[in-house]
C-alpha atoms as a PDB file:
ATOM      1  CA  UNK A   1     -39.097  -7.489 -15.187  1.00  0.00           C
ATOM      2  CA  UNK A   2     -37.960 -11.116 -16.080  1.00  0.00           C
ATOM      3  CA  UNK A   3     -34.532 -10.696 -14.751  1.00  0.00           C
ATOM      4  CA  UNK A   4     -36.623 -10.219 -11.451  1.00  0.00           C
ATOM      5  CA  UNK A   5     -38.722 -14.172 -11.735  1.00  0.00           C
ATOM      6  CA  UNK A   6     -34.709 -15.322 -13.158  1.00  0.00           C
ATOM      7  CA  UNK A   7     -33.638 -14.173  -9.996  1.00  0.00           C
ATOM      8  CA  UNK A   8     -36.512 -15.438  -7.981  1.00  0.00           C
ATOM      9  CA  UNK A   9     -36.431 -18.829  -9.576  1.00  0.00           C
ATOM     10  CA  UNK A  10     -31.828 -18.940  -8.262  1.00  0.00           C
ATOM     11  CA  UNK A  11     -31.616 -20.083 -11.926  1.00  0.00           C
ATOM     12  CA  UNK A  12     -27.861 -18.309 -12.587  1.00  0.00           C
ATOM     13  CA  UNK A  13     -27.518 -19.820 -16.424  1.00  0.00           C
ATOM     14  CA  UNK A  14     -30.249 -18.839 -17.580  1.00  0.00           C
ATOM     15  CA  UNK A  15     -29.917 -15.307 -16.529  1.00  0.00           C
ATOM     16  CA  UNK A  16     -26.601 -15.304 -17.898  1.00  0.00           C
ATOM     17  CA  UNK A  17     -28.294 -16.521 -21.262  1.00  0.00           C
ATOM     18  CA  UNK A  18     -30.753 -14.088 -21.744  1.00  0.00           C
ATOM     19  CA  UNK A  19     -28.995 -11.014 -20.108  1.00  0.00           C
ATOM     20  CA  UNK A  20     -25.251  -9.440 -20.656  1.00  0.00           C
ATOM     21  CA  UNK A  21     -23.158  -8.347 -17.756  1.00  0.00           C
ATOM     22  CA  UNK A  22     -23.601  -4.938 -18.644  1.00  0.00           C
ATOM     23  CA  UNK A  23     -27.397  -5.257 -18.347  1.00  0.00           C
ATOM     24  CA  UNK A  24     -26.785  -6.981 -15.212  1.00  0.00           C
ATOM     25  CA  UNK A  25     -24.486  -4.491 -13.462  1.00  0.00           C
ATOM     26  CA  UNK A  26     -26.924  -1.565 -14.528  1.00  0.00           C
ATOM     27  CA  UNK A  27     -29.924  -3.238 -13.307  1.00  0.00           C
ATOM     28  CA  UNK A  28     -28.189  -3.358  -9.900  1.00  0.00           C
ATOM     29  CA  UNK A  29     -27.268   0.122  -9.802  1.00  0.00           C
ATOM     30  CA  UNK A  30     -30.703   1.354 -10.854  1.00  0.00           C
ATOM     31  CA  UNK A  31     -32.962  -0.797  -8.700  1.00  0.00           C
ATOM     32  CA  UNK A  32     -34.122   0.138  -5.203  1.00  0.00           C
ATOM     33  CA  UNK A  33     -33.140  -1.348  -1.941  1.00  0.00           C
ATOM     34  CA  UNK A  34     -36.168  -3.811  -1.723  1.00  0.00           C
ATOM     35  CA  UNK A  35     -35.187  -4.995  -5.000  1.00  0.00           C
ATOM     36  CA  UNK A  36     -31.808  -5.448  -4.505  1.00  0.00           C
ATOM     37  CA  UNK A  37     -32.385  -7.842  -1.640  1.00  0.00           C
ATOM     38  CA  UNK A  38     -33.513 -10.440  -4.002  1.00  0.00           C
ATOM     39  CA  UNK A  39     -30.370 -10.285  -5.549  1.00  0.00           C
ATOM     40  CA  UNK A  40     -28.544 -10.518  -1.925  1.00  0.00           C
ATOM     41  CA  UNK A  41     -30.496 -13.862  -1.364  1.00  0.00           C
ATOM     42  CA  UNK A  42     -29.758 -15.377  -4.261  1.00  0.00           C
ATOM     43  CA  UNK A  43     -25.996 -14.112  -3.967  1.00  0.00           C
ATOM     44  CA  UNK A  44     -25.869 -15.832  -0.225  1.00  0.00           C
ATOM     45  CA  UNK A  45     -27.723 -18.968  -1.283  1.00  0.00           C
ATOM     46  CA  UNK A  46     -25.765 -19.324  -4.754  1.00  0.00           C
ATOM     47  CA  UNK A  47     -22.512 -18.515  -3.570  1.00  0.00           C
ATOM     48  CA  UNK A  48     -20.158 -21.106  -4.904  1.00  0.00           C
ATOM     49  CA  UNK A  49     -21.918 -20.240  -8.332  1.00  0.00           C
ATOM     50  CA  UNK A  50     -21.029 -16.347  -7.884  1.00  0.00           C
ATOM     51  CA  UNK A  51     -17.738 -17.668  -7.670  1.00  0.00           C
ATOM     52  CA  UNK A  52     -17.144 -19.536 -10.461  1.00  0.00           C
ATOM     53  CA  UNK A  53     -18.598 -16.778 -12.648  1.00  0.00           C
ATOM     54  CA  UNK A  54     -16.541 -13.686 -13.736  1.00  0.00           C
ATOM     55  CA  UNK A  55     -19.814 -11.553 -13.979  1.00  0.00           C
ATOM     56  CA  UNK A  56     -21.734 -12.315 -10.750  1.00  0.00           C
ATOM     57  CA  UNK A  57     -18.239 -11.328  -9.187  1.00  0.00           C
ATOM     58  CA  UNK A  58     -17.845  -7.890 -10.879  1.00  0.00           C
ATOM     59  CA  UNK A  59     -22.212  -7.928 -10.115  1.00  0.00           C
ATOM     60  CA  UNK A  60     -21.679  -8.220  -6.273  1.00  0.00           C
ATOM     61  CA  UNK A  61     -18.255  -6.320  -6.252  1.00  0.00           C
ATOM     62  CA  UNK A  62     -20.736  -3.636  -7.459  1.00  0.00           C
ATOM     63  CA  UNK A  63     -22.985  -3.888  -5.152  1.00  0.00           C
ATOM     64  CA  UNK A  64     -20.584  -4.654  -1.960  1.00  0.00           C
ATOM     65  CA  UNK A  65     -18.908  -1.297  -3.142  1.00  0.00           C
ATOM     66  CA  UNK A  66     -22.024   0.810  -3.178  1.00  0.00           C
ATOM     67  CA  UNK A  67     -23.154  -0.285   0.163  1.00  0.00           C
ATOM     68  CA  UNK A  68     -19.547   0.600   1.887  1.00  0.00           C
ATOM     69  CA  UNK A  69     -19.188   3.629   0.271  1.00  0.00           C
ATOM     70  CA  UNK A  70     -22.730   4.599   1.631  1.00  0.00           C
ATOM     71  CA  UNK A  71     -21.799   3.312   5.013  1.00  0.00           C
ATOM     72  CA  UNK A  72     -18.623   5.747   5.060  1.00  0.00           C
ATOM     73  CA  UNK A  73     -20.564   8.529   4.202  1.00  0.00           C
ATOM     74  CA  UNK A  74     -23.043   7.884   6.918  1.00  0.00           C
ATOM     75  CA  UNK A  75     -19.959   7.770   9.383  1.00  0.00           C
ATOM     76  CA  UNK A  76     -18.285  10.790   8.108  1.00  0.00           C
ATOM     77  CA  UNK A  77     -21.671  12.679   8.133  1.00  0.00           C
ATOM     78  CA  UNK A  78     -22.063  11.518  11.688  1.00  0.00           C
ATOM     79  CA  UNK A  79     -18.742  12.507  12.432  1.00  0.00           C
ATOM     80  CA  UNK A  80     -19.133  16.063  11.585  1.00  0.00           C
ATOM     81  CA  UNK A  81     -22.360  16.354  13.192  1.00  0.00           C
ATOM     82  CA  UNK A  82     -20.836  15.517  16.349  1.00  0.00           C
ATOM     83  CA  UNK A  83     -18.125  17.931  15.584  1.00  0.00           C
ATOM     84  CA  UNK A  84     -21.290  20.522  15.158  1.00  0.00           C
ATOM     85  CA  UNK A  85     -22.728  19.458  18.171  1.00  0.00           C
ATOM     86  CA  UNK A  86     -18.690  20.093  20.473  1.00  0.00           C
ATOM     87  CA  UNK A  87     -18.037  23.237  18.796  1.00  0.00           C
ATOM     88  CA  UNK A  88     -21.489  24.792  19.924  1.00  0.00           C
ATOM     89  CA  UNK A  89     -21.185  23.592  22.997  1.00  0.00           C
ATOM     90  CA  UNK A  90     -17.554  25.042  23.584  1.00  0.00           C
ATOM     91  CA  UNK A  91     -19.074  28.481  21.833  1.00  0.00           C
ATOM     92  CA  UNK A  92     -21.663  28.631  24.746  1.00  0.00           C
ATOM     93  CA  UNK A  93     -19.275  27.738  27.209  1.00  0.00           C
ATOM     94  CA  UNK A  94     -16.992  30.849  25.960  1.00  0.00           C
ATOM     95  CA  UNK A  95     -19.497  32.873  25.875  1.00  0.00           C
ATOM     96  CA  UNK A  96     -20.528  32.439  29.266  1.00  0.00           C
ATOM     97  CA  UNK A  97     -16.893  32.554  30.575  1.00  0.00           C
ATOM     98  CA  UNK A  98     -16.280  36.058  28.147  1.00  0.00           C
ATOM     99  CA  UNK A  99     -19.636  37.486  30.402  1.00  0.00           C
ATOM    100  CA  UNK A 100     -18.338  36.312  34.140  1.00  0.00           C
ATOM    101  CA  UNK A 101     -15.439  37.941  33.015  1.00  0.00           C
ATOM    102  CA  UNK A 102     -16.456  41.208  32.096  1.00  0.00           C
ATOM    103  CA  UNK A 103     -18.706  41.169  34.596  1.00  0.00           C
ATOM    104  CA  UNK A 104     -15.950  40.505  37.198  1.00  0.00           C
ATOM    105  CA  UNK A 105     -13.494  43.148  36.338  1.00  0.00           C
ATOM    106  CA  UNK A 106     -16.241  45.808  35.984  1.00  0.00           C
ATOM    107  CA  UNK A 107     -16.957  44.903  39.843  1.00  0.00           C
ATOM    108  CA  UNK A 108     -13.125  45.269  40.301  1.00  0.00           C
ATOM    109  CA  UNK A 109     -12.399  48.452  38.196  1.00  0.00           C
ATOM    110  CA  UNK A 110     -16.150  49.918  40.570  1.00  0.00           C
ATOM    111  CA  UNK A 111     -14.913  48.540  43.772  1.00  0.00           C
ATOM    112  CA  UNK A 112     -11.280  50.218  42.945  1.00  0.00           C
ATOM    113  CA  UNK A 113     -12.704  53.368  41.975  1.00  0.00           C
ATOM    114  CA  UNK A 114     -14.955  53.796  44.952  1.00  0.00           C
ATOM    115  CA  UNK A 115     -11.875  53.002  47.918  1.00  0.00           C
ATOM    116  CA  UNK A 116     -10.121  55.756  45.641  1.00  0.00           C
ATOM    117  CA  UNK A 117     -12.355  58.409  46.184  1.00  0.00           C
ATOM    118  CA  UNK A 118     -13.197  57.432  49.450  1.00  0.00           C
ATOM    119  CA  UNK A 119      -9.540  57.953  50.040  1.00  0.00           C
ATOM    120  CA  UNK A 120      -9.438  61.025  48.059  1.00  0.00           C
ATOM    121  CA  UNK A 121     -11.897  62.412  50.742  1.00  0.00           C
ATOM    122  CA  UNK A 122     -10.457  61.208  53.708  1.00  0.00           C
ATOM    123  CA  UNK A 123      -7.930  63.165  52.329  1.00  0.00           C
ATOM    124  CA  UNK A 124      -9.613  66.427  51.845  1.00  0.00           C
ATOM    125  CA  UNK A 125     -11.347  66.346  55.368  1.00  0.00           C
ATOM    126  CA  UNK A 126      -7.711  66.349  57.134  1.00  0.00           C
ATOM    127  CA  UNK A 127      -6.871  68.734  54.958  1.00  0.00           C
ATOM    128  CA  UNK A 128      -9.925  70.963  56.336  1.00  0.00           C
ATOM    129  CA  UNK A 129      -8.864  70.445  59.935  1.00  0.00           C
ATOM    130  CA  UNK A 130      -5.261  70.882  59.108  1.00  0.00           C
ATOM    131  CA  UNK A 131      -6.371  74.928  57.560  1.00  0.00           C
ATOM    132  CA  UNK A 132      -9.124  75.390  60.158  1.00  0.00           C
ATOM    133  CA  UNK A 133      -6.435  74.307  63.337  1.00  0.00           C
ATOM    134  CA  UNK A 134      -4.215  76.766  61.434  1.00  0.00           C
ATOM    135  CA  UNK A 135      -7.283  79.352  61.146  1.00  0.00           C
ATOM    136  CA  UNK A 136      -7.525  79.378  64.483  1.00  0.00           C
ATOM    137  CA  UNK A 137      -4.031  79.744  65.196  1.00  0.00           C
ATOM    138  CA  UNK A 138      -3.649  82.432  62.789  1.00  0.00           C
ATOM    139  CA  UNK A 139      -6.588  84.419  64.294  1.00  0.00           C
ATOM    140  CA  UNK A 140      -5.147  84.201  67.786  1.00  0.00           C
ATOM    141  CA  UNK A 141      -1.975  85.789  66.422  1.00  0.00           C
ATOM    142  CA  UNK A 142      -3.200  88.566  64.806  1.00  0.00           C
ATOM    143  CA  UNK A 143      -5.749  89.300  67.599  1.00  0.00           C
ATOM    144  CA  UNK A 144      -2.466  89.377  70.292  1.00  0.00           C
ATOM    145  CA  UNK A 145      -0.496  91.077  67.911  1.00  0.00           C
ATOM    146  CA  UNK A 146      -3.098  94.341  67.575  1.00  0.00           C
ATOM    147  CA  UNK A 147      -2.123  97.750  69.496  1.00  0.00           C
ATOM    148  CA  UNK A 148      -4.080  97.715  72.415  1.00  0.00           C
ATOM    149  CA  UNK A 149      -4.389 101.465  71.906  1.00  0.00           C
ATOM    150  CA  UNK A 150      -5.789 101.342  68.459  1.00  0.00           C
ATOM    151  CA  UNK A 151      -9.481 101.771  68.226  1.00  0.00           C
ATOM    152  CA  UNK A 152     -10.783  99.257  66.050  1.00  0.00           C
ATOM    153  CA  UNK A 153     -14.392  98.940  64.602  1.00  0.00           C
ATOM    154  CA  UNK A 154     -14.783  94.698  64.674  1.00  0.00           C
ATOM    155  CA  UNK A 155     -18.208  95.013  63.139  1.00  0.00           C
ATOM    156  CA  UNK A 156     -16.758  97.096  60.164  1.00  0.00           C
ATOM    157  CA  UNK A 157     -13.683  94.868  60.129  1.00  0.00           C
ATOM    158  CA  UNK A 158     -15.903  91.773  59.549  1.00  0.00           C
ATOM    159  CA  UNK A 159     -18.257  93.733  56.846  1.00  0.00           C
ATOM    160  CA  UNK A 160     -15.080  94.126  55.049  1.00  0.00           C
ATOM    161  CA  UNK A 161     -13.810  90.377  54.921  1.00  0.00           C
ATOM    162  CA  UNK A 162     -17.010  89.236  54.400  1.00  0.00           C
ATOM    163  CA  UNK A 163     -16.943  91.165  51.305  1.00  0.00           C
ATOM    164  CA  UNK A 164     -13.808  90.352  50.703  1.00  0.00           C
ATOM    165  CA  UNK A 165     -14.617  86.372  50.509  1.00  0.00           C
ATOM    166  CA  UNK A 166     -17.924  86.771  49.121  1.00  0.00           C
ATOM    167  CA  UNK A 167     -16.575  86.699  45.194  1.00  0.00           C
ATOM    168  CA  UNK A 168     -14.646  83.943  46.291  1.00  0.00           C
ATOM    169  CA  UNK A 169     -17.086  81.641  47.464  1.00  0.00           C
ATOM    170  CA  UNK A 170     -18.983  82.705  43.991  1.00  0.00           C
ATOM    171  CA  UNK A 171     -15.420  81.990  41.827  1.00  0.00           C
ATOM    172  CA  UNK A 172     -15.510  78.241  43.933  1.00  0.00           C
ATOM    173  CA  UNK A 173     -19.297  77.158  43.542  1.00  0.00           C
ATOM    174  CA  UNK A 174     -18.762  78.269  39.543  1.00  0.00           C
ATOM    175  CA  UNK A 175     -15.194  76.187  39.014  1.00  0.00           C
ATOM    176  CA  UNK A 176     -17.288  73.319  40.640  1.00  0.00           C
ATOM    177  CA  UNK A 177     -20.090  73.478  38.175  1.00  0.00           C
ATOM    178  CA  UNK A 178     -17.477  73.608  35.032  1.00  0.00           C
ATOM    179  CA  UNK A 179     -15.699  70.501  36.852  1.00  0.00           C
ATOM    180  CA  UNK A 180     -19.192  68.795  37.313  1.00  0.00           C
ATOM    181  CA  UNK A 181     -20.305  69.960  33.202  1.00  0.00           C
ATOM    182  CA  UNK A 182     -16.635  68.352  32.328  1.00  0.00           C
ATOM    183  CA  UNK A 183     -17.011  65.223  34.214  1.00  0.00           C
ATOM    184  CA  UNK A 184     -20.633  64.579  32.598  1.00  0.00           C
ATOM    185  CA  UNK A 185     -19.290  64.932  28.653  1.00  0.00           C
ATOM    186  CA  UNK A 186     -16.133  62.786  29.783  1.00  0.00           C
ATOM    187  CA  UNK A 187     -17.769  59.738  32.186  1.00  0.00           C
ATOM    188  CA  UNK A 188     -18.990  57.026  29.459  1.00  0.00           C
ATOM    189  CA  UNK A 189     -19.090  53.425  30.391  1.00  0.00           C
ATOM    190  CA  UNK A 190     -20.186  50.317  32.443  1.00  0.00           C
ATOM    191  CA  UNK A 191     -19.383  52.208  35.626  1.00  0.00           C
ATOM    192  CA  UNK A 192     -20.860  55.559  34.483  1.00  0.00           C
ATOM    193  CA  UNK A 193     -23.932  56.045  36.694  1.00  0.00           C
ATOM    194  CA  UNK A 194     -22.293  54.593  39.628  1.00  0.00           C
ATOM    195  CA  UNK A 195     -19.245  57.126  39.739  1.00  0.00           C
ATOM    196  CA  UNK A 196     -21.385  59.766  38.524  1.00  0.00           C
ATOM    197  CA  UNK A 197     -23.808  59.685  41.635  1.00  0.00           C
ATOM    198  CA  UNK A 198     -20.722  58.746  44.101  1.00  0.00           C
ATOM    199  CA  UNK A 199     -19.126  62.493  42.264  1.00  0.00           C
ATOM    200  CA  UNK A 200     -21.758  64.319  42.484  1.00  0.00           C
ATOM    201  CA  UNK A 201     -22.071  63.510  46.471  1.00  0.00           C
ATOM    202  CA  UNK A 202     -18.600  64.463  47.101  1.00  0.00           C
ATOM    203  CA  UNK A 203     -18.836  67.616  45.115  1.00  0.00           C
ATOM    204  CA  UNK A 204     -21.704  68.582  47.445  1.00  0.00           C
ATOM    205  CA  UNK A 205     -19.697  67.533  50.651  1.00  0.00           C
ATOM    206  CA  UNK A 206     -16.785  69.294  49.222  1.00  0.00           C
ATOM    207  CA  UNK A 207     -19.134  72.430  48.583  1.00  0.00           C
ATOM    208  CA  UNK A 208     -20.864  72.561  51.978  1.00  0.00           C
ATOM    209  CA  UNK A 209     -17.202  72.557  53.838  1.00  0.00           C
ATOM    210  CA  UNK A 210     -16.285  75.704  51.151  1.00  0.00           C
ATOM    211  CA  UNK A 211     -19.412  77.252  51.687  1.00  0.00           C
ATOM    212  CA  UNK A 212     -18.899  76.639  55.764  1.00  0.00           C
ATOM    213  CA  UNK A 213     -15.643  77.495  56.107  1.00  0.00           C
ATOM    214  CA  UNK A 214     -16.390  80.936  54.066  1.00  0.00           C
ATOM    215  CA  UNK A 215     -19.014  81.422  56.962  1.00  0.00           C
ATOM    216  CA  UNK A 216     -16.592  80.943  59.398  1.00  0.00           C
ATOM    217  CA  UNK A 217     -14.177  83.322  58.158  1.00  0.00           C
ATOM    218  CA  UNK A 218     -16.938  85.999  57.997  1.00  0.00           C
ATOM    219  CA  UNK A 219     -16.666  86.056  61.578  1.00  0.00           C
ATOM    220  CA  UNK A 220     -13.070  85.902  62.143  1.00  0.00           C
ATOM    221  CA  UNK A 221      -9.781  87.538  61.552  1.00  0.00           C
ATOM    222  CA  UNK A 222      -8.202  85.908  58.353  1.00  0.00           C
ATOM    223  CA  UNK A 223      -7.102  85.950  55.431  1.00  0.00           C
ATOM    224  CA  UNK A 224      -7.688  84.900  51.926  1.00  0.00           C
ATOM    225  CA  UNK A 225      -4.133  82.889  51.726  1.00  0.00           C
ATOM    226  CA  UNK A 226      -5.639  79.914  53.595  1.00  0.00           C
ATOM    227  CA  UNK A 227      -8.549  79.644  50.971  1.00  0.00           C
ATOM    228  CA  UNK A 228      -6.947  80.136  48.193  1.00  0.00           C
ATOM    229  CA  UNK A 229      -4.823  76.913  49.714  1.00  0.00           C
ATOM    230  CA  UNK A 230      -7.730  74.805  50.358  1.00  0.00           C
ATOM    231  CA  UNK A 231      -9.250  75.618  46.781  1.00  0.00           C
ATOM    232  CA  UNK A 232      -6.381  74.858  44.876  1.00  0.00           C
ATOM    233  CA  UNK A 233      -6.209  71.673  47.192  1.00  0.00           C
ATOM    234  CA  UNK A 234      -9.530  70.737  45.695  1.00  0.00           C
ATOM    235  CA  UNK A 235      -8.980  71.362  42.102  1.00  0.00           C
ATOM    236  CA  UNK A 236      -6.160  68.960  41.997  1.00  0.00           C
ATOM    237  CA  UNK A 237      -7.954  66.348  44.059  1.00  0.00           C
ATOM    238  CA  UNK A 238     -10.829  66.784  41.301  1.00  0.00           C
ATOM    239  CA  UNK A 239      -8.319  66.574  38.409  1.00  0.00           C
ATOM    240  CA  UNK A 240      -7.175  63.032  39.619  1.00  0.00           C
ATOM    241  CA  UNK A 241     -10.302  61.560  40.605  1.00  0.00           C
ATOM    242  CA  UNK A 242     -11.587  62.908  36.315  1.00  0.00           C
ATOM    243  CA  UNK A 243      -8.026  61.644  34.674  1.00  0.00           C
ATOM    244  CA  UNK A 244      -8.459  58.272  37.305  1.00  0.00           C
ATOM    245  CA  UNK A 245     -12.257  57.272  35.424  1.00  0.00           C
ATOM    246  CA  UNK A 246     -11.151  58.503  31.862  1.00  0.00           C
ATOM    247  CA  UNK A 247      -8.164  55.811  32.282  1.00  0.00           C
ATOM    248  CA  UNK A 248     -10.681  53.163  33.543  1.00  0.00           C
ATOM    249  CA  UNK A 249     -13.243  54.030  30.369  1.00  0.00           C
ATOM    250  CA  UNK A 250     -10.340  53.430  27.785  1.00  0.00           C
ATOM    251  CA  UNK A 251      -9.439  50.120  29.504  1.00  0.00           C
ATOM    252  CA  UNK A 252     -13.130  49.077  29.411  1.00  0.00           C
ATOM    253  CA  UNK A 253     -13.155  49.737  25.520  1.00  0.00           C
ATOM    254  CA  UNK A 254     -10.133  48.060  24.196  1.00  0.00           C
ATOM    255  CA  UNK A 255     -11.404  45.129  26.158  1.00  0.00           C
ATOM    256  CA  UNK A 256     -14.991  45.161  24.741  1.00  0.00           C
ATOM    257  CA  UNK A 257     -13.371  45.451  21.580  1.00  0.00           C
ATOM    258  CA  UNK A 258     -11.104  42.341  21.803  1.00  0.00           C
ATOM    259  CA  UNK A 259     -14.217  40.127  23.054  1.00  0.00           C
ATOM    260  CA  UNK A 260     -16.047  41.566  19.686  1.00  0.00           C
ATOM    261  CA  UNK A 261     -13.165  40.165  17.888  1.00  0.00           C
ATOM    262  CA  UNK A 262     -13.267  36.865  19.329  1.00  0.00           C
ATOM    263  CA  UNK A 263     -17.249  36.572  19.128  1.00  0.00           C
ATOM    264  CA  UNK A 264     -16.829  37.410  14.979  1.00  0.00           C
ATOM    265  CA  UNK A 265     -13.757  34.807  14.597  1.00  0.00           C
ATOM    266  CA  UNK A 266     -16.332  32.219  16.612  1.00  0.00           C
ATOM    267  CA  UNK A 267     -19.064  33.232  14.223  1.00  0.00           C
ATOM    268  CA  UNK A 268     -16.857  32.673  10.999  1.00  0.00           C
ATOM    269  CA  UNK A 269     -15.705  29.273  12.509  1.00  0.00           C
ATOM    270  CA  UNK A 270     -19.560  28.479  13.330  1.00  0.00           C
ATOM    271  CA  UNK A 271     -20.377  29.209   9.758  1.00  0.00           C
ATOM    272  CA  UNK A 272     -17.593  27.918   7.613  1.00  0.00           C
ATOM    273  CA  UNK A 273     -18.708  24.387   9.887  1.00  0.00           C
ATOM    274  CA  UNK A 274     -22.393  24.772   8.611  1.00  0.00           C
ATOM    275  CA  UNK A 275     -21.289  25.387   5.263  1.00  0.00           C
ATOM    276  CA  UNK A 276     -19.127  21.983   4.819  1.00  0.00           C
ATOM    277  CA  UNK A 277     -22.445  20.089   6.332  1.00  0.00           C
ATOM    278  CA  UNK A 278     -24.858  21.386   4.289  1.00  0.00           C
ATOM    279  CA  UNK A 279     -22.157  20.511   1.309  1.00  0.00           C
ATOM    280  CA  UNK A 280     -22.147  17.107   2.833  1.00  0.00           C
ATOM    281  CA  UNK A 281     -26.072  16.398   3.423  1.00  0.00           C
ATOM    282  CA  UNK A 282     -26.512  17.643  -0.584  1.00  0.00           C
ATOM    283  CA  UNK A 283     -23.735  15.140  -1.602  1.00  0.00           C
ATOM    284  CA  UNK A 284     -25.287  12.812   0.301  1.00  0.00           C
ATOM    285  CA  UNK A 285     -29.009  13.468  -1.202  1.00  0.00           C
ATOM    286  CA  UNK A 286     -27.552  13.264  -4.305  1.00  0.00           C
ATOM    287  CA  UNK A 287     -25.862  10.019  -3.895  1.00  0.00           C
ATOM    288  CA  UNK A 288     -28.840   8.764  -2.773  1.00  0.00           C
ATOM    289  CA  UNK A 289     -31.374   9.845  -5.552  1.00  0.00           C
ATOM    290  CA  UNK A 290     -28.240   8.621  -8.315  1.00  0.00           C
ATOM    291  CA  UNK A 291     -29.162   5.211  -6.983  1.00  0.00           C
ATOM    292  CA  UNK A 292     -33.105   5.412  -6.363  1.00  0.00           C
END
């Protein structure tokens, strides 16, 4: 183009002789960069020219405003990429925190459980020795209390409480097995294997001192008053330890559900921030092929 070998040549009159400021001004917004910088030499070298003309001014006002404007949306573009760049960073730092956490207080709601039923059985074995220490007790009453004259048939006497406790050592081992059928539908959670095993352990501890006890009392003078005690002892022990983990389960939830919550509002933050860059780098493009 001749306006290029004008420019090459610094002759400024002539240019403004053959071309208007109009054709000027759109030259310099259509042109690429390597093109441009011939008009950027001749501006620095020709400057007191530029100055004295109304139409190199509004030419170089042009082109000073171009090049700012582009600098300010390289800034800004930066800018949010760093912004990008911080709020991943704090999302992965959340994240990690929101996982020790839950990991912590399932330790603490496991460790809390266990030193409960641990107590719960510490419980139940003085409770044993408390009815077998009043067993025996009972026995030697009874035994002193007999006529001496009165002919009694021990073997027969035995037979007959051995029947006697036989249905309820059945009526125990069956009330276990709807407790353990409960427990199974009810237990659902982090901590579900764990306090199912630990359960079913104590059930079978709490089983072989029924199932002992009966076969003490087979052999002895007794009655059913002190098992009937001991059994009802054992259902409510049971009935805490079930209402105990069904509490723990529903705190679990609502707190899994809250850190859901907070992972989505992360998410929508995340991806209203993508959406403004991706508006930006298009703008950008577009700026970009407006002046190629």
């Amino acid at each position: 183009m001749e306006l290029e070998n004008y420019l090459a040549e610094k002759d400024l009159e002539k240019v403004l002789k053959v071309y208007s400021k109009d054709q000027i001004v759109e030259w310099m917004t259509s042109v690429g960069p390597n093109k441009r910088d011939i008009v950027l030499r001749f501006i620095k070298i020709d400057a007191e020219a530029i100055k004295r003309n109304p139409a190199w001014r509004r030419v170089t006002g042009v082109m000073v405003d171009t090049i700012r404007m582009r600098e300010r949306y390289r800034a800004k573009l930066k800018f949010l990429d760093q912004q990008a760049a911080d709020l991943l960073g704090r999302i992965r730092i959340r994240a990690d925190d929101v996982n020790a956490d839950i990991l912590g207080r399932a330790d603490n709601v496991q460790s809390a459980v266990n030193a409960y039923l641990r107590g719960e059985l510490a419980d139940l074995h003085n409770q044993h020795a408390d009815l077998c220490v009043q067993l025996a007790d009972l026995c030697s009453r009874r035994a002193y209390n007999f006529p001496r004259s009165v002919d009694i048939d021990a073997d027969l006497l035995c037979d007959q409480f051995a029947d006697l406790f036989s249905p309820r050592t059945d009526l125990c081992t069956q009330r276990a097995n709807n407790f353990q059928s409960a427990l199974d539908a009810d237990v659902r959670g982090p901590l579900a294997e764990n306090v199912h095993s630990y359960v079913n352990a104590e059930i079978r501890c709490q089983l072989a001192c029924l199932r002992g006890q009966f076969a003490c009392l087979r052999g002895q003078l007794a009655n059913n008053v002190c098992s009937s005690v001991n059994a009802a002892d054992v259902r409510v022990s049971l009935t805490m330890m079930c209402r105990l983990q069904t509490a723990a389960n529903a705190d679990l939830l609502r707190q899994l559900a809250d850190i859901r919550g907070q992972g989505a509002d992360i998410r929508g933050q995340l991806a209203d921030l993508r959406v403004r860059v991706a508006d930006l780098r298009i703008q950008h493009a577009d700026e970009r092929r407006g002046r190629g």
